[in-house]
N, C-alpha and C. Protein backbone atom coordinates (compact mmCIF):
# COMPACT_ATOMS: atom_id res chain seq x y z
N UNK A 1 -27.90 -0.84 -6.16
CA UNK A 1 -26.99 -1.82 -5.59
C UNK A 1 -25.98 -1.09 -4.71
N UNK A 2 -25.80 -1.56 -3.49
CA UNK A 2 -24.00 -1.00 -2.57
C UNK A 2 -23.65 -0.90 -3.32
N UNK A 3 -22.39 -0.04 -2.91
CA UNK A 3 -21.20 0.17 -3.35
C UNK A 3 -20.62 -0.69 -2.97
N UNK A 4 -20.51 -1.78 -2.09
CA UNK A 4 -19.67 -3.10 -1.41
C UNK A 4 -20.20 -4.21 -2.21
N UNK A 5 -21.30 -4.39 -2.56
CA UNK A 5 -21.44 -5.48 -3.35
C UNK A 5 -21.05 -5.06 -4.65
N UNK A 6 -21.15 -4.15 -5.46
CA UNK A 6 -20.59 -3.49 -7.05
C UNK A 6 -19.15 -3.83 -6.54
N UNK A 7 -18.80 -3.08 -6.00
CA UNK A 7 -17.08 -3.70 -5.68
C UNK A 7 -16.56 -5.08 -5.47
N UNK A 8 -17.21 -5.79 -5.00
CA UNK A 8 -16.97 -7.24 -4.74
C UNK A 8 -17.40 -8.10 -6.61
N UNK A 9 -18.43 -7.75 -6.85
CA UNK A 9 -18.58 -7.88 -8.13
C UNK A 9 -17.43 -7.90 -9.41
N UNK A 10 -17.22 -6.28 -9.06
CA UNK A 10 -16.52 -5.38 -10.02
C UNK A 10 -15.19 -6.64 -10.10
N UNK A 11 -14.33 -7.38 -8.70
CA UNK A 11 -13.43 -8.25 -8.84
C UNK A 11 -13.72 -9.21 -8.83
N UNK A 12 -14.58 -9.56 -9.35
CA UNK A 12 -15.24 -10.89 -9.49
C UNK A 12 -15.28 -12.00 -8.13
N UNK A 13 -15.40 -11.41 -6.82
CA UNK A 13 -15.23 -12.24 -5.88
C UNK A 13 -17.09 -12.06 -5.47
N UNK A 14 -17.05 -13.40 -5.08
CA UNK A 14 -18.42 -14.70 -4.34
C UNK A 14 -18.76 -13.40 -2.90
N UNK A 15 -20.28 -13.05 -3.13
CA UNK A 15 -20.80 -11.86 -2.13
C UNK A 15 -21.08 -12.90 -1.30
N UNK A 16 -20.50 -12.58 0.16
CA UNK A 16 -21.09 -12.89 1.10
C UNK A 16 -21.38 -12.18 2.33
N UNK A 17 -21.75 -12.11 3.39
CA UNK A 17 -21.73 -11.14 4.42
C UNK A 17 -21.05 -10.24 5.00
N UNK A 18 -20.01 -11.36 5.35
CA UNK A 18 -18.59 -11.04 5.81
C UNK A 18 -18.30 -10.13 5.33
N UNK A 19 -17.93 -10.44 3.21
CA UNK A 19 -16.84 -9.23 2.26
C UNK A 19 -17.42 -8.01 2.50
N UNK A 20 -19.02 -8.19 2.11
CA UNK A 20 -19.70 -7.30 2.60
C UNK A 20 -19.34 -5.87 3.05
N UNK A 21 -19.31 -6.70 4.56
CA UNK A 21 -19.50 -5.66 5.50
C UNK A 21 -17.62 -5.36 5.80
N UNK A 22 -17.24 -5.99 5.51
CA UNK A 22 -15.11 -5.78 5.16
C UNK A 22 -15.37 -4.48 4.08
N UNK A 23 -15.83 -4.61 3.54
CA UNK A 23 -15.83 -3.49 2.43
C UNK A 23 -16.65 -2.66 2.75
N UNK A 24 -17.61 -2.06 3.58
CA UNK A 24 -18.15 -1.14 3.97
C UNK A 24 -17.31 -0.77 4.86
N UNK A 25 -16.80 -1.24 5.61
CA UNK A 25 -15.39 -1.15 7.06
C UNK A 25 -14.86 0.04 5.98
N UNK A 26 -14.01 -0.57 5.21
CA UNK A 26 -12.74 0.08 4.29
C UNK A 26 -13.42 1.49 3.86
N UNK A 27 -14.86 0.98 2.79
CA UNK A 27 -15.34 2.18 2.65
C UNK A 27 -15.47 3.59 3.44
N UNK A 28 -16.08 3.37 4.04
CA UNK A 28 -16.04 4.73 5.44
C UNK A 28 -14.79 5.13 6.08
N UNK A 29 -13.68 4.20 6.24
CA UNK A 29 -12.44 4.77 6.24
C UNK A 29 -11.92 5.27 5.81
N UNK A 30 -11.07 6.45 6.51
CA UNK A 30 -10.48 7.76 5.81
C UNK A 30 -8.69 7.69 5.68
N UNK A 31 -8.44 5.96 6.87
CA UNK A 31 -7.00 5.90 6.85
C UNK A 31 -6.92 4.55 6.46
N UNK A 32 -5.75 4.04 7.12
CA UNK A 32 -5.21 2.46 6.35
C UNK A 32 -5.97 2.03 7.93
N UNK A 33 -6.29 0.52 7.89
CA UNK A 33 -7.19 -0.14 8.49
C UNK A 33 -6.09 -1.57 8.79
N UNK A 34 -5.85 -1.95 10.08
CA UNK A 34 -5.18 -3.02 10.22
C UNK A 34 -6.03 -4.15 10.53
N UNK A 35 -5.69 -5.76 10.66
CA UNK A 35 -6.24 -6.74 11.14
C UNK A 35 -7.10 -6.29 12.27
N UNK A 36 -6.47 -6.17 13.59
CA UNK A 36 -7.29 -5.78 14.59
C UNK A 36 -8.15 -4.27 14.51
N UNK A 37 -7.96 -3.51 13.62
CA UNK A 37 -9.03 -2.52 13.42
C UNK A 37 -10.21 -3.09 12.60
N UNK A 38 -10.32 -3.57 11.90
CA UNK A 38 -11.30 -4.43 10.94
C UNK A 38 -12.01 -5.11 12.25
N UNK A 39 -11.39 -5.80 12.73
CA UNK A 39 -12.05 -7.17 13.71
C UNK A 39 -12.99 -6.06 14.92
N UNK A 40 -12.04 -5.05 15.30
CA UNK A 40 -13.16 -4.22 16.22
C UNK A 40 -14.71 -3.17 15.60
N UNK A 41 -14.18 -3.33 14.10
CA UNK A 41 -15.08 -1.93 13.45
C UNK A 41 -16.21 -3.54 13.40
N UNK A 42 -16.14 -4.89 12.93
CA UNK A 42 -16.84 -6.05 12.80
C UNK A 42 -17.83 -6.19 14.53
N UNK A 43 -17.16 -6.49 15.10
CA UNK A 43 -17.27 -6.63 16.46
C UNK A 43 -17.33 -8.24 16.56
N UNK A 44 -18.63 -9.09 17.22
CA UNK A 44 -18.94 -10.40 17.08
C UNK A 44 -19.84 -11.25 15.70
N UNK A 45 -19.51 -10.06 14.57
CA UNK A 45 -20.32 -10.88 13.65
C UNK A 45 -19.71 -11.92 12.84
N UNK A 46 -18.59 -11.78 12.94
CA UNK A 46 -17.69 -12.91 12.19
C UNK A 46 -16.37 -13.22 13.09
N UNK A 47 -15.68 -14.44 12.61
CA UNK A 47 -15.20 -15.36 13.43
C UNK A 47 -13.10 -14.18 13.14
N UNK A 48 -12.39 -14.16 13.53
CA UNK A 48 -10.83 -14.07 13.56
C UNK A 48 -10.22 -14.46 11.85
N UNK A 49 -11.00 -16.21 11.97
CA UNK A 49 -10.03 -16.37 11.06
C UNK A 49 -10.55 -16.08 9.31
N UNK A 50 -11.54 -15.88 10.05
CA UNK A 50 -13.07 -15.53 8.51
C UNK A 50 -12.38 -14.50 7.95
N UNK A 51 -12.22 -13.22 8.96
CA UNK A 51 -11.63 -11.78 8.64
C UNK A 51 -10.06 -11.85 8.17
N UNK A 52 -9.27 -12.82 8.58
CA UNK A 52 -8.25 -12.98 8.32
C UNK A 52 -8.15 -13.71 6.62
N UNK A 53 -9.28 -14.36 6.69
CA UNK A 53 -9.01 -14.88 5.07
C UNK A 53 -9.82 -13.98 4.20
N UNK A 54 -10.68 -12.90 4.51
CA UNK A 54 -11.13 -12.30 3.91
C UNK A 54 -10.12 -11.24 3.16
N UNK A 55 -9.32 -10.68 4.11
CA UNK A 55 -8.48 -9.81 4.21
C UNK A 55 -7.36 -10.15 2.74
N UNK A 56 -6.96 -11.46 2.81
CA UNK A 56 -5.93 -12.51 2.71
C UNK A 56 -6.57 -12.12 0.75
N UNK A 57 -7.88 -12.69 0.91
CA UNK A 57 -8.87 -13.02 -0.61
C UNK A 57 -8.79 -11.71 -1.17
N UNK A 58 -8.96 -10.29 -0.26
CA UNK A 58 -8.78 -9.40 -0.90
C UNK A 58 -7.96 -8.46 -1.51
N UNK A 59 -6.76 -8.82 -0.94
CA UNK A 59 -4.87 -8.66 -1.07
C UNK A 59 -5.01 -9.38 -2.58
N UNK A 60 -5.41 -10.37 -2.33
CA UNK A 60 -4.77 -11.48 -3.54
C UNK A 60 -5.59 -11.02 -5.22
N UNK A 61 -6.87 -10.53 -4.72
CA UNK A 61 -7.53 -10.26 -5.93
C UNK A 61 -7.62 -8.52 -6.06
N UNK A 62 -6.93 -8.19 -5.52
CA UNK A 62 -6.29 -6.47 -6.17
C UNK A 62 -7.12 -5.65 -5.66
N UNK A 63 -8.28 -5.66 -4.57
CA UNK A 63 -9.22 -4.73 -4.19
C UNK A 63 -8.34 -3.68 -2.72
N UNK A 64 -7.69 -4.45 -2.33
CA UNK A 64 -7.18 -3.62 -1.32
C UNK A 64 -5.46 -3.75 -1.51
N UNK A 65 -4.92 -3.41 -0.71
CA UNK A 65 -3.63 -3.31 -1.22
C UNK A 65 -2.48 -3.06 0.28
N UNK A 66 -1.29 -3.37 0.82
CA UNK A 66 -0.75 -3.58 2.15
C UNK A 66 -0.02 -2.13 2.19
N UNK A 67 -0.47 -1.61 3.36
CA UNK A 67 0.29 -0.53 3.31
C UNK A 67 1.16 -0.13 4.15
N UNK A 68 2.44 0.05 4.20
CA UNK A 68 3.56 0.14 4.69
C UNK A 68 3.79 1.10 6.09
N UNK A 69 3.65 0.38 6.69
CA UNK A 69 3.86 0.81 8.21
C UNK A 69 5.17 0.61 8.98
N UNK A 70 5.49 1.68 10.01
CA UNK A 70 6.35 1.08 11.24
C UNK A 70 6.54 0.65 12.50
N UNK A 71 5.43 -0.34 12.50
CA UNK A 71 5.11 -1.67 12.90
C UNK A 71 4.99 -2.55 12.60
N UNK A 72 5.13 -3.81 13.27
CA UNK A 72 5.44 -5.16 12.67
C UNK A 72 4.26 -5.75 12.13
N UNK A 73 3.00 -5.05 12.44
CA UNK A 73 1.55 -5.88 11.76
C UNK A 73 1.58 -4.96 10.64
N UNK A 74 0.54 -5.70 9.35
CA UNK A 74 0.07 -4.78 8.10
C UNK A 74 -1.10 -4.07 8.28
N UNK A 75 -1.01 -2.99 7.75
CA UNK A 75 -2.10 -2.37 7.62
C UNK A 75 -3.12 -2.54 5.89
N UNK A 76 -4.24 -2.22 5.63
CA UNK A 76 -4.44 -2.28 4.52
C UNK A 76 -5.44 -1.12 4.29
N UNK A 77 -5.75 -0.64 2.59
CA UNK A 77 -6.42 0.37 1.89
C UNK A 77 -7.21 0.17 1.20
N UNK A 78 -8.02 0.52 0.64
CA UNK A 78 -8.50 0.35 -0.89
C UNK A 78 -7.84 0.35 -1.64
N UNK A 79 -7.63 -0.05 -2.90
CA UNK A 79 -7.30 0.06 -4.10
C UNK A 79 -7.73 1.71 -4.34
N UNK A 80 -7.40 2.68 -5.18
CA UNK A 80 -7.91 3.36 -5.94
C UNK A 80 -8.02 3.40 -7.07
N UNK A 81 -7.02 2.75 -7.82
CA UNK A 81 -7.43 2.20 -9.18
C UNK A 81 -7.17 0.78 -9.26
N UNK A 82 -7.75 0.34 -10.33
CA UNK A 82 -8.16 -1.33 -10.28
C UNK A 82 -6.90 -2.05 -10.07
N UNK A 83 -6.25 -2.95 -9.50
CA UNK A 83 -4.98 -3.75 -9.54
C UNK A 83 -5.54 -5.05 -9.95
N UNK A 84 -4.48 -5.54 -10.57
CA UNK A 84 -4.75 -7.00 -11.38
C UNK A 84 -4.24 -8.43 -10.02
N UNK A 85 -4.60 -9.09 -10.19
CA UNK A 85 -4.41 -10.40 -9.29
C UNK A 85 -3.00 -10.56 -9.32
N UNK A 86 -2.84 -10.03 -7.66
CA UNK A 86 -1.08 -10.43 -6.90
C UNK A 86 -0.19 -9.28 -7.68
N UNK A 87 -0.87 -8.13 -8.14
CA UNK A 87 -0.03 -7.02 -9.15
C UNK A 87 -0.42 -5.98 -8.68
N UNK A 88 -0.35 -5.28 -7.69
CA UNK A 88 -0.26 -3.76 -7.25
C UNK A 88 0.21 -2.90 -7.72
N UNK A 89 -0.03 -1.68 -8.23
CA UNK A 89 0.10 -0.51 -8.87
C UNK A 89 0.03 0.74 -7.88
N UNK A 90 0.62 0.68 -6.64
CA UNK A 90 0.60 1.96 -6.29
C UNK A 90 2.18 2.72 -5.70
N UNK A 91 2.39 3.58 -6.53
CA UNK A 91 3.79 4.35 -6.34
C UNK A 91 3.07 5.86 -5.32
N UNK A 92 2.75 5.65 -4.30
CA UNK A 92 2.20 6.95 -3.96
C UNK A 92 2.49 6.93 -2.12
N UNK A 93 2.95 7.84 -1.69
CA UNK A 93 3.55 8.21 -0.20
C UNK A 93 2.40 7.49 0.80
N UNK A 94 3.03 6.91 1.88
CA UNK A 94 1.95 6.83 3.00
C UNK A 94 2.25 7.92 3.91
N UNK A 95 1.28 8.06 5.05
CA UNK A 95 1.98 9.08 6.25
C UNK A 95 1.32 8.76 7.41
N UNK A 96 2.36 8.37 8.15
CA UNK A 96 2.04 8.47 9.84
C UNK A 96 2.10 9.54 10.36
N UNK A 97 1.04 9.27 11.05
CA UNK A 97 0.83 10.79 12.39
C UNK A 97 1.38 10.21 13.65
N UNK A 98 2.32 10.74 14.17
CA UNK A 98 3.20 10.02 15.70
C UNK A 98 2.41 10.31 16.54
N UNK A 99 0.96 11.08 16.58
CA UNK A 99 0.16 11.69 17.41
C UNK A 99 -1.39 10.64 17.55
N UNK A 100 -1.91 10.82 16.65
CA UNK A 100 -3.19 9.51 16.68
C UNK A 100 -2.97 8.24 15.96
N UNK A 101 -1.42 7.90 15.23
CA UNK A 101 -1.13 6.68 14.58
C UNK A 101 -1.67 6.12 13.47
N UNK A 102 -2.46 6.86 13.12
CA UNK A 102 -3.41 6.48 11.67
C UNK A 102 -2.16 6.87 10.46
N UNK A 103 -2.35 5.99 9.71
CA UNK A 103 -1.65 6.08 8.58
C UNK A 103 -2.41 5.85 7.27
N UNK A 104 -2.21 7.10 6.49
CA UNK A 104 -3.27 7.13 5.04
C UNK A 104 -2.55 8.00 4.29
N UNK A 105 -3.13 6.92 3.10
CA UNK A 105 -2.48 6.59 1.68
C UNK A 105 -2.41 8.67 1.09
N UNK A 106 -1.12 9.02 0.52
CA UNK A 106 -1.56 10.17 -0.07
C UNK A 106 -1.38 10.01 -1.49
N UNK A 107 -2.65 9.61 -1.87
CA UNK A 107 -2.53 9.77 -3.62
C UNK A 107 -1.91 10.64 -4.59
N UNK A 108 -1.69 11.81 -4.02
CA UNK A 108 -1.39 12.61 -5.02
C UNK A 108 -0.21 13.34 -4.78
N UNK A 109 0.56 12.12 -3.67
CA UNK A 109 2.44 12.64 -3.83
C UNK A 109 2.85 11.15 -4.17
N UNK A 110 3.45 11.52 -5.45
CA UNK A 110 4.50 10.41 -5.88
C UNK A 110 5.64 10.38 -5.38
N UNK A 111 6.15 8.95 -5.44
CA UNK A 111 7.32 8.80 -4.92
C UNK A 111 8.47 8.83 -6.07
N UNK A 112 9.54 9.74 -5.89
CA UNK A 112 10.12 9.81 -7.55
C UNK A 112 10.90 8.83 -7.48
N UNK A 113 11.31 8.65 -9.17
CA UNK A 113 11.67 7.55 -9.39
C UNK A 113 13.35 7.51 -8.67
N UNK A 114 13.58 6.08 -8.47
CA UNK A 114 14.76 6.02 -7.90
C UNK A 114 15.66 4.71 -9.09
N UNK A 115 16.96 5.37 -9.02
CA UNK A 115 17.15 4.21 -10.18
C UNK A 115 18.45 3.94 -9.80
N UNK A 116 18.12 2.30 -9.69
CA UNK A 116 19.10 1.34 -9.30
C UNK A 116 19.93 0.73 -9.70
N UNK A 117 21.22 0.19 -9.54
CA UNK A 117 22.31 0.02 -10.15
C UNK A 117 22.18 -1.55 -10.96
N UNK A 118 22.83 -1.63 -11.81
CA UNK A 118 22.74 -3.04 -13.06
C UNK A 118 22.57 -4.14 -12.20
N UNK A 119 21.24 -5.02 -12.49
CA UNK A 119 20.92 -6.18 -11.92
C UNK A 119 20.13 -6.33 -11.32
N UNK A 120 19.80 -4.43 -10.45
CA UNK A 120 18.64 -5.30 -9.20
C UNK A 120 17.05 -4.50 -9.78
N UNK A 121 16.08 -5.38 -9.29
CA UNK A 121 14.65 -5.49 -10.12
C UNK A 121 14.32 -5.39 -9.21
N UNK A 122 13.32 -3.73 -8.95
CA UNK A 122 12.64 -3.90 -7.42
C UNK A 122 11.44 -4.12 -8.10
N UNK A 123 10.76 -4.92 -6.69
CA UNK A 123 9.22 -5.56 -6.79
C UNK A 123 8.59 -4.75 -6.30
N UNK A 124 8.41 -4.10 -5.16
CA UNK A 124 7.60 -3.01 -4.70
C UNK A 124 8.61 -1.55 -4.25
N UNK A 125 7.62 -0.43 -4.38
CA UNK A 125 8.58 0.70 -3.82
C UNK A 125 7.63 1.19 -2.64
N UNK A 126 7.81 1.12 -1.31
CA UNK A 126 7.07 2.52 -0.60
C UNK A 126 8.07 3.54 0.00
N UNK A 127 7.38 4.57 0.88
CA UNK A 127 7.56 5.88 0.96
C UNK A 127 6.56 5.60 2.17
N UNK A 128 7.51 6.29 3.24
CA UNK A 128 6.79 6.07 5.13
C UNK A 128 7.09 7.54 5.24
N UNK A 129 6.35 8.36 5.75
CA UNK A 129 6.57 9.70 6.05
C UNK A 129 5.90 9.52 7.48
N UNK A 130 6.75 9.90 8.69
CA UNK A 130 6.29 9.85 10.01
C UNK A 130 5.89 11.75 10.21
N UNK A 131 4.73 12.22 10.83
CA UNK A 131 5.45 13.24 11.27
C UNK A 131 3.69 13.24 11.76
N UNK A 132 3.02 14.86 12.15
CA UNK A 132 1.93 14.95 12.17
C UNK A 132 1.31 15.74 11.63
N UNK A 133 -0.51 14.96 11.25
CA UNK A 133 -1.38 14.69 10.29
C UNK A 133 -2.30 16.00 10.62
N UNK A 134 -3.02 16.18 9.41
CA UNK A 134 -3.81 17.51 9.17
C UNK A 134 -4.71 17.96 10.52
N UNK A 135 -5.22 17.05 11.39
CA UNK A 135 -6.25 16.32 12.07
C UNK A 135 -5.68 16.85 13.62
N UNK A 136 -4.42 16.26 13.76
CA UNK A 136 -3.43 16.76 14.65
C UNK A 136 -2.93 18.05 14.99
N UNK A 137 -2.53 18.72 14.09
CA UNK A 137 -1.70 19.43 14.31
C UNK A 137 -2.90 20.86 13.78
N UNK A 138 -4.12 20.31 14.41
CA UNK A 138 -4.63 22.07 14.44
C UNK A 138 -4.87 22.55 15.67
């Protein structure tokens, strides 16, 4: 069996072409993947708003996850470990390259803890590191 259909499975979401091939997109990607990068890696096989609710279905059921950019559109990732429905679990740095603009997830720098004064309950934490990427700067 794919690895795109086991994954679509694995979150219990309805296989269809589209998720499919959205999840082979993600798969082979090495950075965070925005709306219009998805729609060009697709080309004419599916419709704007198909990819847009795909995107939308897969945010919501924990397979991919929004990753924090500085730009006004989202970018998105894989999950690396399982997230529960509308509950994200990732405390881990992103990084922009100011040079080719790709931004990807670094798993294995945490963001330390930051601790906030009586009352306030943060919902998400990220960590934007601009500078340039391994790829770049040889």
């Amino acid at each position: 069996m794919k690895q795109a259909h086991t994954l679509l499975k694995q979150y219990n979401l309805r296989h269809t072409d589209c998720r499919e091939h959205i999840v082979d997109i993600f798969l082979q990607s090495t950075y965070a993947l925005s709306h219009a990068d998805v729609e060009e890696a697709i080309g004419d096989r599916h419709d704007r708003v198909t990819v847009y609710r795909t995107l939308r279905t897969f945010l919501d059921k924990g397979l991919i996850h929004r990753v924090l950019d500085d730009l006004s559109f989202p970018k998105y990732a894989l999950c690396k470990a399982p997230c529960a429905v509308h509950e994200h679990h990732h405390a881990h740095v992103h990084f922009k390259c100011n040079q080719c603009g790709q931004t990807n997830c670094l798993e294995d720098v945490v963001i330390p803890t930051v601790v906030l004064p009586t009352g306030y309950r943060p919902a998400e934490t990220n960590l934007l590191i601009n500078g340039v990427c391994i790829n770049c700067s040889v």
